[in-house]
C-alpha atoms as a PDB file:
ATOM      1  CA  UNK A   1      10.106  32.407  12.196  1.00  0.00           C
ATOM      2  CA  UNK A   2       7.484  34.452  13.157  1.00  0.00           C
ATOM      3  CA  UNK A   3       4.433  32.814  15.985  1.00  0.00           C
ATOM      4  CA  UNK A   4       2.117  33.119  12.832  1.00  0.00           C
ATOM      5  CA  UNK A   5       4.596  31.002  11.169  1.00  0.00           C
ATOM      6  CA  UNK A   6       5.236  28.396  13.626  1.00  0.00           C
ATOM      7  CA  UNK A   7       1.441  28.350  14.179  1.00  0.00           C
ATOM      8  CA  UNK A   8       0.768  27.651  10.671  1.00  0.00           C
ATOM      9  CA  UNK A   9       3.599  24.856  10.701  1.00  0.00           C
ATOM     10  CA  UNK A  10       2.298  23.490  13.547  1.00  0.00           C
ATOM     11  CA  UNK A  11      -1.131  22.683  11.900  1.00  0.00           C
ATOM     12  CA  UNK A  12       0.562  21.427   8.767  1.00  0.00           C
ATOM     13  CA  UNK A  13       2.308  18.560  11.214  1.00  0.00           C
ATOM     14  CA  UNK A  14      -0.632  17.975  12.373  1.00  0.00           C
ATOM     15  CA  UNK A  15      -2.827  17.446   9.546  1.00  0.00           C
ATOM     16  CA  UNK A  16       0.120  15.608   8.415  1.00  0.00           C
ATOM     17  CA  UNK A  17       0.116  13.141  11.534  1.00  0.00           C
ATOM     18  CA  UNK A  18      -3.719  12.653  10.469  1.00  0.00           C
ATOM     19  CA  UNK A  19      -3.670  11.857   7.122  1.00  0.00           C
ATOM     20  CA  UNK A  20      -0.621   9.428   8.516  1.00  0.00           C
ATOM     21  CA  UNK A  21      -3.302   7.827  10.818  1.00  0.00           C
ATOM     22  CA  UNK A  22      -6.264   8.064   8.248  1.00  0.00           C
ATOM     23  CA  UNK A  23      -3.653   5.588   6.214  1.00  0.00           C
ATOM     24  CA  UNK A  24      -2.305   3.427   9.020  1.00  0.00           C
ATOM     25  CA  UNK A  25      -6.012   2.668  10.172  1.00  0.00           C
ATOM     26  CA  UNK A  26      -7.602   1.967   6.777  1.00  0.00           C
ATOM     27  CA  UNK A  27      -5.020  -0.176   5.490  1.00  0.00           C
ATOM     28  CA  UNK A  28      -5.573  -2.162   9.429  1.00  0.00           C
ATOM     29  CA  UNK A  29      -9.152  -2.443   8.546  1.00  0.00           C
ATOM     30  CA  UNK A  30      -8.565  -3.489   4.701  1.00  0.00           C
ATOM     31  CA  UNK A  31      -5.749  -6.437   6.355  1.00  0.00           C
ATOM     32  CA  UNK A  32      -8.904  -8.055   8.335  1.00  0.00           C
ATOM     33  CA  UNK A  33     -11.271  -7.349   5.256  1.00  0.00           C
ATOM     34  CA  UNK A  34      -8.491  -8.743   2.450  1.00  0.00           C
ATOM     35  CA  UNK A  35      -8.213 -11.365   4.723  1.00  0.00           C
ATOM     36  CA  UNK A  36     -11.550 -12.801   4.497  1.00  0.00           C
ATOM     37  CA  UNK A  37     -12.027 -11.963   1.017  1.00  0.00           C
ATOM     38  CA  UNK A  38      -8.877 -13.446   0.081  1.00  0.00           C
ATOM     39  CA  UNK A  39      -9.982 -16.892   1.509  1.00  0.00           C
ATOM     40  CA  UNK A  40     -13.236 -16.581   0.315  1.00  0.00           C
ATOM     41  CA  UNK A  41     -12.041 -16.627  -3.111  1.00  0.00           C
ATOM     42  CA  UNK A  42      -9.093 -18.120  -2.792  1.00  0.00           C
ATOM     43  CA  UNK A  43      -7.448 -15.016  -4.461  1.00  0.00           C
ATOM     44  CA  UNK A  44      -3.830 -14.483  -4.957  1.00  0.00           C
ATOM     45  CA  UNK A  45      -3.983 -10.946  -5.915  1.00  0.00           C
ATOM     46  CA  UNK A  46      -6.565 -10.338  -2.934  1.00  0.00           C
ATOM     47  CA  UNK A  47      -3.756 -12.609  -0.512  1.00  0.00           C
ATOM     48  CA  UNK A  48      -1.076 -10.003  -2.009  1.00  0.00           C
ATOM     49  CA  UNK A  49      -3.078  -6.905  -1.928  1.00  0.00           C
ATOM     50  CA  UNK A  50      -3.645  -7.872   2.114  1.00  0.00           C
ATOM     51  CA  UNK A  51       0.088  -8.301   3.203  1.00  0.00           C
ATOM     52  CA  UNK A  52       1.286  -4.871   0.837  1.00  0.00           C
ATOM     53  CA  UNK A  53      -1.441  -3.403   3.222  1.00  0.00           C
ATOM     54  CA  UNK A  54       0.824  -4.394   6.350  1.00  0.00           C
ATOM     55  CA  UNK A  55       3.749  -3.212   4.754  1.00  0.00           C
ATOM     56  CA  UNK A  56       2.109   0.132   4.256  1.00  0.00           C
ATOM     57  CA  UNK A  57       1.209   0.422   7.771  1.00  0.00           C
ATOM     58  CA  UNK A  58       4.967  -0.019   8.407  1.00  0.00           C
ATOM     59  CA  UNK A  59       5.441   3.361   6.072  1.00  0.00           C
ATOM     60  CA  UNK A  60       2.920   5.077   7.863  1.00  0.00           C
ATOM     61  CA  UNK A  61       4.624   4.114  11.000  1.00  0.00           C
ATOM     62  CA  UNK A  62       8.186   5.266   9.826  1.00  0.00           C
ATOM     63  CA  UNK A  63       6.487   8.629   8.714  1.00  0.00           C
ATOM     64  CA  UNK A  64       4.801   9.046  11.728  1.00  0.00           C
ATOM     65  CA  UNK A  65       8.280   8.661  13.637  1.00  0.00           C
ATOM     66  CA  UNK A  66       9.845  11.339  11.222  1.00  0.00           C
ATOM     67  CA  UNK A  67       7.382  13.335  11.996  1.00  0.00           C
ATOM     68  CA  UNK A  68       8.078  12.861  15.790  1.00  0.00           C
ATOM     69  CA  UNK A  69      11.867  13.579  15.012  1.00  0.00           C
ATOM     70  CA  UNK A  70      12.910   9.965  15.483  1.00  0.00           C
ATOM     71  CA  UNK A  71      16.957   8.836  15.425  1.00  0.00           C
ATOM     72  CA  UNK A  72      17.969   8.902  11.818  1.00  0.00           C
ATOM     73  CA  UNK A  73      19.528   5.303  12.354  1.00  0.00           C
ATOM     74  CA  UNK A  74      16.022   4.058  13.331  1.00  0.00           C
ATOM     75  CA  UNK A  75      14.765   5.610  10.673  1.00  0.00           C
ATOM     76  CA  UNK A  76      16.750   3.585   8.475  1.00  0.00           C
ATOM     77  CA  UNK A  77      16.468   0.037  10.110  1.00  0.00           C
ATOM     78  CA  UNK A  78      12.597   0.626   9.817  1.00  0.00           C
ATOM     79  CA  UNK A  79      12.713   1.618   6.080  1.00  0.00           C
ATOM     80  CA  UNK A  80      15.191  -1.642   5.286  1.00  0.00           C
ATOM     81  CA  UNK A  81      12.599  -3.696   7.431  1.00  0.00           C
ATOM     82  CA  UNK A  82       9.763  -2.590   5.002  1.00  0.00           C
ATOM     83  CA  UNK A  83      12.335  -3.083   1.886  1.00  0.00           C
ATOM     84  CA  UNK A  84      12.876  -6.930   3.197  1.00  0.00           C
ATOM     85  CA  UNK A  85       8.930  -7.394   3.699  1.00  0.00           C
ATOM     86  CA  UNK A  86       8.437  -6.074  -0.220  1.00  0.00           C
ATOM     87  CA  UNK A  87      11.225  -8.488  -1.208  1.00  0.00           C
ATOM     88  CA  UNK A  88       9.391 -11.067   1.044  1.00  0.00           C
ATOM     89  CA  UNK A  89       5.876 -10.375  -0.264  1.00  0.00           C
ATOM     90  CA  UNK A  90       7.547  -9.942  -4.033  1.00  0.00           C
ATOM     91  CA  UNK A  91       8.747 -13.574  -3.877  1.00  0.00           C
ATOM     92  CA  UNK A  92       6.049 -14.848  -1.923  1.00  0.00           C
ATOM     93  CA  UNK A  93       3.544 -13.696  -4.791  1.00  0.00           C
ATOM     94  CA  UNK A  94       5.942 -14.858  -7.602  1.00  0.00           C
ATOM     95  CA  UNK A  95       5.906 -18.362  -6.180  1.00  0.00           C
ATOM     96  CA  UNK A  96       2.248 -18.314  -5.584  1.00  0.00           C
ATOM     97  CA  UNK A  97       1.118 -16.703  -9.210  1.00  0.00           C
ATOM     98  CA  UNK A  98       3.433 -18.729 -11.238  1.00  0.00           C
ATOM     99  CA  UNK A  99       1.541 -22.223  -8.851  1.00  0.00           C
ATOM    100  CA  UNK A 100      -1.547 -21.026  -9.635  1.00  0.00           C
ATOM    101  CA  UNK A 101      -1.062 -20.380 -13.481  1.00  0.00           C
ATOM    102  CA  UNK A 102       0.603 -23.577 -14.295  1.00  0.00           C
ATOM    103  CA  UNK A 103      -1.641 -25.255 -12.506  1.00  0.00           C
ATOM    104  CA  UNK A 104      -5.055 -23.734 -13.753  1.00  0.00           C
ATOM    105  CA  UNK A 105      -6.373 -23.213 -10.419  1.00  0.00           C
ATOM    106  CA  UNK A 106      -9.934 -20.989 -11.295  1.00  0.00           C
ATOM    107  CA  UNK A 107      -9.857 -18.210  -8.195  1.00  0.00           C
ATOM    108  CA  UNK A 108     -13.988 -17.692  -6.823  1.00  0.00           C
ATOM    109  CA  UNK A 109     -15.409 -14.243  -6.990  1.00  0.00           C
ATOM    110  CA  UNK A 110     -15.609 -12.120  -3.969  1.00  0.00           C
ATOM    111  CA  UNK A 111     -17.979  -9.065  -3.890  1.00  0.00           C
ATOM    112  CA  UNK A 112     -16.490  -8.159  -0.369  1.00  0.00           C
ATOM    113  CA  UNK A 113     -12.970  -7.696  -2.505  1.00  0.00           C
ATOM    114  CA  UNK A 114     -14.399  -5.890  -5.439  1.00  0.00           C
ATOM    115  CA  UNK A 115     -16.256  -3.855  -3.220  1.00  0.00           C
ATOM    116  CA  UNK A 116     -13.157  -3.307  -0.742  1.00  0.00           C
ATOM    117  CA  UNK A 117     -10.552  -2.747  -3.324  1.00  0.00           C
ATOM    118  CA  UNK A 118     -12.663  -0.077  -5.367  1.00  0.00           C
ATOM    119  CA  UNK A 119     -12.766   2.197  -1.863  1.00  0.00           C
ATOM    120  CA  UNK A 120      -9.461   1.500  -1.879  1.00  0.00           C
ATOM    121  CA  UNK A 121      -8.551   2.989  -4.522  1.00  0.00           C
ATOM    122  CA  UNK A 122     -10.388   5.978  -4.543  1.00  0.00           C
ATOM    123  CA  UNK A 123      -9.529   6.727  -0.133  1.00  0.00           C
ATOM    124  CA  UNK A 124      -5.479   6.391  -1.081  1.00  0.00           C
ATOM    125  CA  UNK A 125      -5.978   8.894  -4.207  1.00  0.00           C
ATOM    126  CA  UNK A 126      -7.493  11.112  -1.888  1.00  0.00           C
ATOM    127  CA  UNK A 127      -4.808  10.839   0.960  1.00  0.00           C
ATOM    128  CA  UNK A 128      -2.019  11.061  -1.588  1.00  0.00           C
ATOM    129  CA  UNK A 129      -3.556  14.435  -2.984  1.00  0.00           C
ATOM    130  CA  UNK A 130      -3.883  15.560   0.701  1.00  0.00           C
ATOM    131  CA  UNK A 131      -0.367  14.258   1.803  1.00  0.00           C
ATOM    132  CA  UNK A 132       1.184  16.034  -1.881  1.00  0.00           C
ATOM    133  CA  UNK A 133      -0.214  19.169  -0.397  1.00  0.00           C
ATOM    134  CA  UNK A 134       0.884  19.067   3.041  1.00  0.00           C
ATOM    135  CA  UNK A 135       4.509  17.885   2.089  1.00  0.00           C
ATOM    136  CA  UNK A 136       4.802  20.600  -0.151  1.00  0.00           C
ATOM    137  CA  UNK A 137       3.501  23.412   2.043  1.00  0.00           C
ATOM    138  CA  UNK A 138       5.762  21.934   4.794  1.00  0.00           C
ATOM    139  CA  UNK A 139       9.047  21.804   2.164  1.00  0.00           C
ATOM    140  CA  UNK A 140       9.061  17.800   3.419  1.00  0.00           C
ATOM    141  CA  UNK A 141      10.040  15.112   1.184  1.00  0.00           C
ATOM    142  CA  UNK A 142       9.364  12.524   3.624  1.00  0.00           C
ATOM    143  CA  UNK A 143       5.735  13.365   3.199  1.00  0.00           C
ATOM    144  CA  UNK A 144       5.869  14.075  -0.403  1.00  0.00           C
ATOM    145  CA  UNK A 145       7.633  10.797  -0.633  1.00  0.00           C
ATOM    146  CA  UNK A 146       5.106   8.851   1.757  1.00  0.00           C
ATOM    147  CA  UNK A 147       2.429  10.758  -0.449  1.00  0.00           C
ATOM    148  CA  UNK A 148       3.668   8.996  -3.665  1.00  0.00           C
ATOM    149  CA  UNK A 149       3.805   5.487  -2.112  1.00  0.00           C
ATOM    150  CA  UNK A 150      -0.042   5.869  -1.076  1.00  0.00           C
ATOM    151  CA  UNK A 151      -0.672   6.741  -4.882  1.00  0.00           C
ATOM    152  CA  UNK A 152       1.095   3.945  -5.755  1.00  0.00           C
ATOM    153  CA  UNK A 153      -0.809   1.926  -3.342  1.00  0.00           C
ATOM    154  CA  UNK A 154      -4.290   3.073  -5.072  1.00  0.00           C
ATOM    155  CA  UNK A 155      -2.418   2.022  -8.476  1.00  0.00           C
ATOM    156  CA  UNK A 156      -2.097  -1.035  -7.227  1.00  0.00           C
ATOM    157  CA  UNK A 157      -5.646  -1.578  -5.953  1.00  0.00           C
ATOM    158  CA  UNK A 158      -6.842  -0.584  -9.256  1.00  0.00           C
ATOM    159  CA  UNK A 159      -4.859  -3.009 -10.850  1.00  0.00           C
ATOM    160  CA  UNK A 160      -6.006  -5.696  -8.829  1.00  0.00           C
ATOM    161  CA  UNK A 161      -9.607  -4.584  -9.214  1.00  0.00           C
ATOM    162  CA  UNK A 162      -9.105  -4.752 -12.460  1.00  0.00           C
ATOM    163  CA  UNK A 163      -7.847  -8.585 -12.442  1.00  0.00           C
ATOM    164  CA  UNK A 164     -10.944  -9.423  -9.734  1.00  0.00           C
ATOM    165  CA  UNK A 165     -13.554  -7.850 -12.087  1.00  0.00           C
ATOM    166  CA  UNK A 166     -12.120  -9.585 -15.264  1.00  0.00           C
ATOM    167  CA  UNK A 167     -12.562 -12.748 -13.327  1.00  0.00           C
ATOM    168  CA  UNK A 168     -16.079 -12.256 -12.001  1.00  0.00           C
ATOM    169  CA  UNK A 169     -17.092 -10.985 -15.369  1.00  0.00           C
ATOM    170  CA  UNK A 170     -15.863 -12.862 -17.863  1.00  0.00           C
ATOM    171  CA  UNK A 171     -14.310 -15.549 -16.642  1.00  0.00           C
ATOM    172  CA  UNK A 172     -10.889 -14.705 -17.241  1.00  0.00           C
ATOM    173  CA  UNK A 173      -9.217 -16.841 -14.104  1.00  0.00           C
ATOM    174  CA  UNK A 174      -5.924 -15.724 -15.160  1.00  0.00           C
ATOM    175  CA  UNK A 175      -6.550 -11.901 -14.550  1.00  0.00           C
ATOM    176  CA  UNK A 176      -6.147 -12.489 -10.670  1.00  0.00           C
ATOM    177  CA  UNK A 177      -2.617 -14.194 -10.521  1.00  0.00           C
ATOM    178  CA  UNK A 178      -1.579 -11.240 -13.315  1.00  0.00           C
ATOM    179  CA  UNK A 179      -2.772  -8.929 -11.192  1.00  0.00           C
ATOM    180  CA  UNK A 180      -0.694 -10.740  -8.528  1.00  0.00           C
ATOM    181  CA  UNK A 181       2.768 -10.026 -10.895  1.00  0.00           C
ATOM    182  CA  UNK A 182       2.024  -6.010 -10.780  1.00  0.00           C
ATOM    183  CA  UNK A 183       2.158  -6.511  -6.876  1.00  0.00           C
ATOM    184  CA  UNK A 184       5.873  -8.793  -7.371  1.00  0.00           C
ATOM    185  CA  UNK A 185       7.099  -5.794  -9.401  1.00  0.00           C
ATOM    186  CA  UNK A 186       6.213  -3.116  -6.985  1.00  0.00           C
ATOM    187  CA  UNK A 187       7.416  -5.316  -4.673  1.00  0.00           C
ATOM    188  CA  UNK A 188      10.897  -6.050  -5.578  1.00  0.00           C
ATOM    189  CA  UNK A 189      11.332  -2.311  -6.809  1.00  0.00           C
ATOM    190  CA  UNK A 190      10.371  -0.666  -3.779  1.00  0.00           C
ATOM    191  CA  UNK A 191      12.630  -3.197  -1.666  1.00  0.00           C
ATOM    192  CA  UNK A 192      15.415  -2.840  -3.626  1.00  0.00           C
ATOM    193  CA  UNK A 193      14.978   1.140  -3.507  1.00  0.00           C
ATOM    194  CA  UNK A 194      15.245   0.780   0.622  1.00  0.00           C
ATOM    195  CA  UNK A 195      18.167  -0.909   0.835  1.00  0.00           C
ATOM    196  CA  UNK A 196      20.121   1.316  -1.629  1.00  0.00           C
ATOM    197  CA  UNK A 197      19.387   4.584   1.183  1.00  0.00           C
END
């Protein structure tokens, strides 16, 4: 490998390590802003949306140890962790949506959640596009794996904006705990694909 070479590499970790950050710190910020939202409206999918957010900053954290050559058997404690807190947030969410839909419980608007949820979506379509290029030019799968999860994660925000503006706009109460189910599939598919590595 040639100094040009390693250079080159060298920037691709790092711009790697940033969009890593750029992820890790929104999805702090959106925890605190879900947070409030969530009780403001008394929003399930807003409640779920909040705690996938601290699961994600787990994946950002077990990238950013890859990237900083970490044991492998860490590695793979850290990713089962995360697989447990999807199962965790999967049945959490099932409980809470099926409560709420039997029981008719109308969830408030929240601006602050439509608001937050629509950035959402379009900052983790941008970091995926930026972490798809990076993990390719750097031949890493981690990161091109990492980068798929973050699309996911704007998927997810827009189907929970989705269920929020359904609610505020035409009433439809149910849209939020539905929204809540997309989040218990996710959910229990990414935790079961953890604890199969």
């Amino acid at each position: 490998m040639t100094q040009d070479d390693k250079a080159k590499r060298e920037r691709l970790l790092a711009r790697a390590r940033l969009l890593e950050l750029a992820t890790l710190g929104w999805n702090a910020f959106g925890v605190v802003v879900l947070a409030l939202a969530a009780i403001e409206a008394r929003s399930v999918a807003l409640a779920g949306f909040g705690l996938d957010s601290l699961i994600e900053i787990g994946a950002s954290a077990v990238v950013l140890w890859e990237l900083a050559d970490v044991a492998q058997d860490r590695q793979q404690r850290a990713i089962r962790l995360i697989g447990g807190s999807f199962v965790a947030l999967a049945t959490y969410l099932a409980v809470q949506s099926t409560v709420v839909l039997v029981v008719g419980y109308h969830p408030h608007h929240s601006a602050l959640g439509i608001v937050w949820i629509a950035s959402t979506v379009a900052v983790m379509f941008g970091l995926a596009a930026g972490k798809a290029r990076v993990g390719a030019a750097l031949d890493s799968p981690v990161i091109l794996t990492e980068g798929r999860v973050t699309t996911i994660d704007g998927l997810l925000a827009l189907a929970v904006l989705a269920g929020l503006v359904l609610n505020a706009s035409f009433g439809w109460w149910w849209a939020d705990p539905g929204a809540a189910y997309i989040l218990v599939y996710y959910g229990g598919r990414e935790g079961q694909k953890s604890f199969a590595h």
